[in-house]
C-alpha atoms as a PDB file:
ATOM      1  CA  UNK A   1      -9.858  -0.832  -3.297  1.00  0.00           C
ATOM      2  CA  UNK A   2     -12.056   1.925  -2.019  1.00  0.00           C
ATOM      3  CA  UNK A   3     -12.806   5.187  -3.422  1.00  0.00           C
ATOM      4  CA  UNK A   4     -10.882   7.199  -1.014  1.00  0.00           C
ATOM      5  CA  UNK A   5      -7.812   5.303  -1.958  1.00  0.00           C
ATOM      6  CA  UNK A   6      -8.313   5.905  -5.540  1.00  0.00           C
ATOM      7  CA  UNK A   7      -8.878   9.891  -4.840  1.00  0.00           C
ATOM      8  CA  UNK A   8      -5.255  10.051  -3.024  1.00  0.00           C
ATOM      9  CA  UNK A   9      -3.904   8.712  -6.134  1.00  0.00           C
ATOM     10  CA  UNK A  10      -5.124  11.389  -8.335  1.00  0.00           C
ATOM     11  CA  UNK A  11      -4.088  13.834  -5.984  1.00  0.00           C
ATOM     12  CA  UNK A  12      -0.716  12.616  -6.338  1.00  0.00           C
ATOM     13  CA  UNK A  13      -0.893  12.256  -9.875  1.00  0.00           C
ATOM     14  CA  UNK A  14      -1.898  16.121 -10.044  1.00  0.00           C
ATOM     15  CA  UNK A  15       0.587  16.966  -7.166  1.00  0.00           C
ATOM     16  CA  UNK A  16       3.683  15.455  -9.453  1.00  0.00           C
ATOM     17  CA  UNK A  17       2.671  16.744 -12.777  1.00  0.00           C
ATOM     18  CA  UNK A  18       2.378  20.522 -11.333  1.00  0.00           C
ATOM     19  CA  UNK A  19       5.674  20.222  -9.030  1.00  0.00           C
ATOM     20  CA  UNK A  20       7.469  18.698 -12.625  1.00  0.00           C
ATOM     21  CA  UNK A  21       7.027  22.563 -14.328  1.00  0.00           C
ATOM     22  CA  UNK A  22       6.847  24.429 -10.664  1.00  0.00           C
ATOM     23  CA  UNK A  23      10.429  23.734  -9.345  1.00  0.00           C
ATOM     24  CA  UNK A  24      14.094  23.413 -11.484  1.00  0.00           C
ATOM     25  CA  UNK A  25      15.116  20.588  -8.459  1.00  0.00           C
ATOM     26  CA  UNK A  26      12.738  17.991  -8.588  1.00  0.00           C
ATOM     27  CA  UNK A  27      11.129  17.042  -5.073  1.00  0.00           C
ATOM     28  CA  UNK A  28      11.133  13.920  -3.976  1.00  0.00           C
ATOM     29  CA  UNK A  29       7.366  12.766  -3.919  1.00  0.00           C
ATOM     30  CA  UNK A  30       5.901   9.535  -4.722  1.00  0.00           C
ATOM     31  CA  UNK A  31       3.266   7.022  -4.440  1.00  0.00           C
ATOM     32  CA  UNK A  32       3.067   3.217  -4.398  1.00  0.00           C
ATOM     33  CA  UNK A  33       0.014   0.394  -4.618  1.00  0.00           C
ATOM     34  CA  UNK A  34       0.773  -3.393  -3.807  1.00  0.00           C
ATOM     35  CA  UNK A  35      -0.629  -6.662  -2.839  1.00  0.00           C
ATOM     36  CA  UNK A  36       0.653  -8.299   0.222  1.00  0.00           C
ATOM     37  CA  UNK A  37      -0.270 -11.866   2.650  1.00  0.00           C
ATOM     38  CA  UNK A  38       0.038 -11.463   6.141  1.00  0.00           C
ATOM     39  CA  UNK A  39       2.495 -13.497   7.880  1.00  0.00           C
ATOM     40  CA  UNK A  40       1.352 -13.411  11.468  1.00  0.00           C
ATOM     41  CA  UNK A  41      -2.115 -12.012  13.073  1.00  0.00           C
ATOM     42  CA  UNK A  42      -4.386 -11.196  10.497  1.00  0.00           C
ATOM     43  CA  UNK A  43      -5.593 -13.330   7.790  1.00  0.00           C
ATOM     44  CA  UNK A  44      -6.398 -13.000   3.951  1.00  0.00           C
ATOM     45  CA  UNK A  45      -5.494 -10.784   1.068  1.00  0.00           C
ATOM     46  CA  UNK A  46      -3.942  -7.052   1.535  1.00  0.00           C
ATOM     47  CA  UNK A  47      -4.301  -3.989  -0.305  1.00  0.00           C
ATOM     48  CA  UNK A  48      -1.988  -0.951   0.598  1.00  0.00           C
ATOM     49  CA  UNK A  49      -1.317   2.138  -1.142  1.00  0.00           C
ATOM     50  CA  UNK A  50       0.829   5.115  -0.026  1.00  0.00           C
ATOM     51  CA  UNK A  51       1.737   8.798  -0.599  1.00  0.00           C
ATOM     52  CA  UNK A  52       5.828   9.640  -0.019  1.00  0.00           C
ATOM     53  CA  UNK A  53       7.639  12.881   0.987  1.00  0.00           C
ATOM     54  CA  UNK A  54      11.481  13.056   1.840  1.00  0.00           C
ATOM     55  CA  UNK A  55      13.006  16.371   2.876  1.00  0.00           C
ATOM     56  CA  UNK A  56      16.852  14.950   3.131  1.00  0.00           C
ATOM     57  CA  UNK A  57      16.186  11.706   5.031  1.00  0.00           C
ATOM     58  CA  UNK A  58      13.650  11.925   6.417  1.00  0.00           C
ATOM     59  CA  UNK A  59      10.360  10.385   4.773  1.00  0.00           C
ATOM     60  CA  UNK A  60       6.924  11.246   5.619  1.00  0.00           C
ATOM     61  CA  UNK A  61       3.902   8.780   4.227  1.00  0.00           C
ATOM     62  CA  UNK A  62       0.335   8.289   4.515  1.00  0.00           C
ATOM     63  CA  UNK A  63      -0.723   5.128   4.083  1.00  0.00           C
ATOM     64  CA  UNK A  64      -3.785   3.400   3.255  1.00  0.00           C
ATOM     65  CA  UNK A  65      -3.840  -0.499   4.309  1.00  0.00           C
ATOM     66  CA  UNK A  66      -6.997  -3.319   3.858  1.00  0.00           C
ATOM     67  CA  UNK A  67      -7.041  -6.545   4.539  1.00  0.00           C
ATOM     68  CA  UNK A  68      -9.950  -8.751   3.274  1.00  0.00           C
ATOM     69  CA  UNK A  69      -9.828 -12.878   5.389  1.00  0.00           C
ATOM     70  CA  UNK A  70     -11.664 -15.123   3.662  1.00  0.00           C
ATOM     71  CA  UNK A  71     -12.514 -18.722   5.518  1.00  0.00           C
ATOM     72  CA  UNK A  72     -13.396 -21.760   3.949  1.00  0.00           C
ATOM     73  CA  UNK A  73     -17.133 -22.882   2.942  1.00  0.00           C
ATOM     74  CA  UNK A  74     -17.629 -26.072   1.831  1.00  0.00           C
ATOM     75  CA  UNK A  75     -20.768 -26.566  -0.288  1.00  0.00           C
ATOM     76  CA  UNK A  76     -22.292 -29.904  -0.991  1.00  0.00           C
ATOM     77  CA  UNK A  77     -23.561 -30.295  -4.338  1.00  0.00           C
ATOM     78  CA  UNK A  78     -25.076 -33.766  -3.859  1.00  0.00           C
ATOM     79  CA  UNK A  79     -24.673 -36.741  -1.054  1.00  0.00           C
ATOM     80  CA  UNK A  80     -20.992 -37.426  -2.594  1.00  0.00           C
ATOM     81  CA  UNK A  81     -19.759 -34.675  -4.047  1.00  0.00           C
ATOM     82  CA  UNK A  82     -18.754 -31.398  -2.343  1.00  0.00           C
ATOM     83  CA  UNK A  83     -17.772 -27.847  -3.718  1.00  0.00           C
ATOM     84  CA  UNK A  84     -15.291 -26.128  -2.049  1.00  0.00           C
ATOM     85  CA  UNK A  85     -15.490 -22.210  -1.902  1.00  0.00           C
ATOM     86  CA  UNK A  86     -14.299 -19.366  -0.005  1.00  0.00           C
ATOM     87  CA  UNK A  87     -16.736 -16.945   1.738  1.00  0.00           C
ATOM     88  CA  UNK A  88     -15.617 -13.270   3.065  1.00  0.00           C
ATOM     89  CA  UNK A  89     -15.406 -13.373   6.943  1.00  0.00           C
ATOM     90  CA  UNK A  90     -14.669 -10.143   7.475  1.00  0.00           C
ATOM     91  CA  UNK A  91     -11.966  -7.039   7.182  1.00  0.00           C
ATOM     92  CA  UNK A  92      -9.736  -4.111   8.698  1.00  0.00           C
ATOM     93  CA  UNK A  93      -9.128  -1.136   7.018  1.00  0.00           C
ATOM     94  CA  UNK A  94      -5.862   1.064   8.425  1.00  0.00           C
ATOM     95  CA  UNK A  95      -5.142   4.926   7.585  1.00  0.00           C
ATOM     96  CA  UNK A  96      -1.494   5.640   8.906  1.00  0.00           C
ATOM     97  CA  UNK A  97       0.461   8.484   8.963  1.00  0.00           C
ATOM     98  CA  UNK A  98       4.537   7.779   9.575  1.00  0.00           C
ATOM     99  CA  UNK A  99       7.887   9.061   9.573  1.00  0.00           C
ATOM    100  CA  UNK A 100      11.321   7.155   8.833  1.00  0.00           C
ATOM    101  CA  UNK A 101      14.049   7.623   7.067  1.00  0.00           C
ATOM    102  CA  UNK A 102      15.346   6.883   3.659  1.00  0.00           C
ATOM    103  CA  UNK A 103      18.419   6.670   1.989  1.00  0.00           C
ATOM    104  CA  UNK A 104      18.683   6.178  -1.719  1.00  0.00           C
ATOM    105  CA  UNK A 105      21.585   5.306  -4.126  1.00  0.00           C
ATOM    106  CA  UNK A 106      21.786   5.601  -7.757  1.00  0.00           C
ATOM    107  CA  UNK A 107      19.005   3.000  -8.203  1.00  0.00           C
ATOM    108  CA  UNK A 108      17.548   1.980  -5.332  1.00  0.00           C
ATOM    109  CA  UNK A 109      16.139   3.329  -1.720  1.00  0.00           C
ATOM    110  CA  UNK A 110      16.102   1.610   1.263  1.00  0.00           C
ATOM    111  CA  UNK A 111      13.537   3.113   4.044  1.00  0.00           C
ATOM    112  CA  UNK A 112      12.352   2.589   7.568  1.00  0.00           C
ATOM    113  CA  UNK A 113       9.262   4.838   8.741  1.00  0.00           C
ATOM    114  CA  UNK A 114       6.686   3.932  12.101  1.00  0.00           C
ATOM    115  CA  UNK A 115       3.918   6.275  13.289  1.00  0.00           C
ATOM    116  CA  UNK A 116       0.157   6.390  14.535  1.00  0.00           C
ATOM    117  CA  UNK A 117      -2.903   4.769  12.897  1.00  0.00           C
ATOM    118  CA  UNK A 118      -6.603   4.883  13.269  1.00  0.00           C
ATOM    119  CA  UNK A 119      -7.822   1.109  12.279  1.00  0.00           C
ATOM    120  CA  UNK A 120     -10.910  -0.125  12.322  1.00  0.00           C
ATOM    121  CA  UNK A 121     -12.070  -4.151  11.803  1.00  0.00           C
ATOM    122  CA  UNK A 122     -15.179  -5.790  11.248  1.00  0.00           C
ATOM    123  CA  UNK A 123     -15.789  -9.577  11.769  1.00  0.00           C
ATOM    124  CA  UNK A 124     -18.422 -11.202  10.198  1.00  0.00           C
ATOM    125  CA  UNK A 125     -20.350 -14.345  11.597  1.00  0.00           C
ATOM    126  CA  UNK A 126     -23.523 -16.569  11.567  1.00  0.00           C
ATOM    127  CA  UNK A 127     -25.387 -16.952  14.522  1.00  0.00           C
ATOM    128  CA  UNK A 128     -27.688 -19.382  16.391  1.00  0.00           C
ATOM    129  CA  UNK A 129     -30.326 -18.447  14.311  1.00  0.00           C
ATOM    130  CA  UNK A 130     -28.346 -18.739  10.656  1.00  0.00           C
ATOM    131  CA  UNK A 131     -28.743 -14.711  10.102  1.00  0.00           C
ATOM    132  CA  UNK A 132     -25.649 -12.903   8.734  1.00  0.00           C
ATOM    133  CA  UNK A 133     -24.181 -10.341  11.501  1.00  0.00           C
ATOM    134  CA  UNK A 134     -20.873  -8.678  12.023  1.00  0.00           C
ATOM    135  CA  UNK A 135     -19.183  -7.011  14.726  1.00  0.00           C
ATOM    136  CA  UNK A 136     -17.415  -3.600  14.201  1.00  0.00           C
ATOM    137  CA  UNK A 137     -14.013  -2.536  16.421  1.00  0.00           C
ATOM    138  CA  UNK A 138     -12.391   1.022  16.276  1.00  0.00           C
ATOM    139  CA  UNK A 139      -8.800   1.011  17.508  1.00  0.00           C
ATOM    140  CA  UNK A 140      -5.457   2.474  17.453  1.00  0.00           C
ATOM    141  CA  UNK A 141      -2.202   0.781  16.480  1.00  0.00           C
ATOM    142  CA  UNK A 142       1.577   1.886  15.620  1.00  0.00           C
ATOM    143  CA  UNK A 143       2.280   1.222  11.870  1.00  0.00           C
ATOM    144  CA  UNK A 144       5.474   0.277  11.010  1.00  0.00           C
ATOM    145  CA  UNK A 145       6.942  -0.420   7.258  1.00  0.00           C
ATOM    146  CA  UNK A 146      10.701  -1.617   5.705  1.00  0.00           C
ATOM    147  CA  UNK A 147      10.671  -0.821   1.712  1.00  0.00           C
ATOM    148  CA  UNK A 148      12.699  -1.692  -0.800  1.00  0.00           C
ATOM    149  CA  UNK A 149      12.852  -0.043  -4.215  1.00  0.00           C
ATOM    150  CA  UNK A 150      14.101   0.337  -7.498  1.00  0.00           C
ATOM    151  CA  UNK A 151      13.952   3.030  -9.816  1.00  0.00           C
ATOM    152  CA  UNK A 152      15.715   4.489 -13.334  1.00  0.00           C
ATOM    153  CA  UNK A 153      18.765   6.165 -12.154  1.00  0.00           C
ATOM    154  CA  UNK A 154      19.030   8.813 -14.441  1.00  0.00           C
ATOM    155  CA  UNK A 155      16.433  11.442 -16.652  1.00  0.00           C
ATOM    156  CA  UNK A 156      14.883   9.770 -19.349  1.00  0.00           C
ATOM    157  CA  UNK A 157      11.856  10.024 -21.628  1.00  0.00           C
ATOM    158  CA  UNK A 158       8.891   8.693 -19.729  1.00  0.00           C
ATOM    159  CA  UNK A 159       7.600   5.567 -21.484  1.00  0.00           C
ATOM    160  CA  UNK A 160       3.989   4.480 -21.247  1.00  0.00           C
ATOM    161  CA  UNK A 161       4.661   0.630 -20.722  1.00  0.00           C
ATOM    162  CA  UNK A 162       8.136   1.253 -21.400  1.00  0.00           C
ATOM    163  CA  UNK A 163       7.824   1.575 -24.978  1.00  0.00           C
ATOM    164  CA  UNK A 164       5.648   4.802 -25.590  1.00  0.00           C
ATOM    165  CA  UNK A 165       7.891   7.951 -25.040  1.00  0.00           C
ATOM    166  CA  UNK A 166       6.395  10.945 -23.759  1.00  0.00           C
ATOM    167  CA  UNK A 167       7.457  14.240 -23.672  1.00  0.00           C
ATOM    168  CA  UNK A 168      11.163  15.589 -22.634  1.00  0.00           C
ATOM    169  CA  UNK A 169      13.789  13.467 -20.594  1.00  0.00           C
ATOM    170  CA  UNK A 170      12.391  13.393 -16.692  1.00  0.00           C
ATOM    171  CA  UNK A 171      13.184  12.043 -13.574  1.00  0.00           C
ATOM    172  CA  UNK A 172       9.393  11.084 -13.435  1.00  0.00           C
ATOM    173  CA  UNK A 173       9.295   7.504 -13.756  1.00  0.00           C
ATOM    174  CA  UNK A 174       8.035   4.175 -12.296  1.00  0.00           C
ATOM    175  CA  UNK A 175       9.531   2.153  -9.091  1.00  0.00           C
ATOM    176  CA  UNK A 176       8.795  -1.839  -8.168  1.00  0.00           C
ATOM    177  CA  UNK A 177      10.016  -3.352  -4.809  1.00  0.00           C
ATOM    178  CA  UNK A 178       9.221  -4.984  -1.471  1.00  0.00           C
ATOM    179  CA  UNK A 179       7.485  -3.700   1.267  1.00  0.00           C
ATOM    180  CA  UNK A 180       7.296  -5.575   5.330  1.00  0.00           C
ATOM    181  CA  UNK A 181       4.283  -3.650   7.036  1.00  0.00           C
ATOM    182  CA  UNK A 182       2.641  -4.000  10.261  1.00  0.00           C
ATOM    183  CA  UNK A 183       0.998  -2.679  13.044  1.00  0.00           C
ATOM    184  CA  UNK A 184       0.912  -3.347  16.685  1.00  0.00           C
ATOM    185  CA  UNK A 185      -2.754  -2.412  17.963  1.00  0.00           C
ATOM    186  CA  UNK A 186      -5.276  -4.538  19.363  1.00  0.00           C
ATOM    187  CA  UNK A 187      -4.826  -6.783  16.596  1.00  0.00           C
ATOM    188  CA  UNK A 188      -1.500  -7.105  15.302  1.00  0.00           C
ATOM    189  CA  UNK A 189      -0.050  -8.068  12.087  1.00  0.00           C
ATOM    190  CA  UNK A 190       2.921  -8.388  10.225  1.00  0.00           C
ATOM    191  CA  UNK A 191       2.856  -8.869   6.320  1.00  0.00           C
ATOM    192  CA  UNK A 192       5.041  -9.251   3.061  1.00  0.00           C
ATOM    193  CA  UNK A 193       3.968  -8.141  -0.109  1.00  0.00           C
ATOM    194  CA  UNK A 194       5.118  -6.488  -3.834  1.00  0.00           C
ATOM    195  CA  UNK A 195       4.527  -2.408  -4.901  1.00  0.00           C
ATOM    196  CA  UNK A 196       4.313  -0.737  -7.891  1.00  0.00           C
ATOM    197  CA  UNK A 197       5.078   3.157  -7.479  1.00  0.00           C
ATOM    198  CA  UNK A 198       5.073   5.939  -9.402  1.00  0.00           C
ATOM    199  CA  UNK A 199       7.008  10.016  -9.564  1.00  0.00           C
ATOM    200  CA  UNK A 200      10.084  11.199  -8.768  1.00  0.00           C
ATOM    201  CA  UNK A 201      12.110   8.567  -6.025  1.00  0.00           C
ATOM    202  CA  UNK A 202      15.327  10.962  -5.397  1.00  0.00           C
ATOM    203  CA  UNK A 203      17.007  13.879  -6.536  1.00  0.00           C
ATOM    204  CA  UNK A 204      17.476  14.646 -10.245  1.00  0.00           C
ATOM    205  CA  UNK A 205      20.356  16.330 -11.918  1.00  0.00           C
END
């Protein structure tokens, strides 16, 4: 994961922590980190993270996608025996910004959001000449994403691996759930994966 995504978590993390002592009504603000495997288009192993807003229904997110494909490189060790292995053929790194809409019920939200996205893919490859290259494409796409989340449903002591309390009863607190991204661009993708979130996921009384 790159350092940019890293530095939008720790915004967030400051963001929550301030709007926790700044406001009586919690607002609902949130981020989320996952793995996901791309069904269709776009090979390999995906990273996303994301930064929520809802005012009412609607939900506003910027989101931080990259996909690493891998091919596969068979090595031969000897004149019977071969190695397999996996060498890094390239990736495509997304920064979206959407809108949807979420509804959430005592537990759980269910959201749909699409938007713009700048993307931008590289390709790796050998050439005639066995020297390492790559090719670099700038693009932009529509994201889309489905999520599905679930949450504590009341305020409660936030527990550091839910078994270290700290501090008074919050609606702070950690989400898990599903998330179906893709984007239609250039190059396409559709993907399924699992995210781990973290802050306040609705409305706290």
């Amino acid at each position: 994961m790159k350092l940019h995504v890293l530095l939008i978590i720790l915004i967030f993390f400051s963001a929550a922590a301030f709007s926790q002592d700044a406001v009586k009504t919690n607002p609902v603000i949130y981020g989320d980190a996952g793995l996901g495997i791309p069904l269709t288009g776009t090979g390999g192993i995906q990273f996303n993270t994301s930064f929520n807003y809802q005012v009412k229904k609607s939900l506003f997110t910027l989101r931080l996608i990259e996909i690493e494909s891998y091919k596969s490189a068979a090595k031969p060790l000897s004149s019977y025996t071969i190695w397999p292995g996996f060498t890094n053929s390239g990736n495509m790194t997304e920064v979206g910004f959407l809108y949807g809409w979420r509804t959430v019920s005592r537990a759980h939200s269910f959201s749909f959001s699409a938007g713009v996205s700048f993307n931008d893919r590289t390709t790796n490859y050998t050439d005639s000449y066995n020297q390492k290259k790559y090719t670099e494409n700038r693009y932009p796409g529509i994201p889309f994403e489905i999520n599905v989340l679930w949450f504590k449903s009341s305020k409660k002591g936030y527990h550091i691996y839910n078994i270290f309390p700290v501090g008074k009863p919050t609606g702070f607190g950690n989400s898990i759930g599903f998330k179906l991204s893709g984007n239609l661009s250039q190059h396409s993708y559709l993907s399924l994966g699992l995210v781990m979130g973290i802050g306040y996921h609705k409305q706290y009384k």
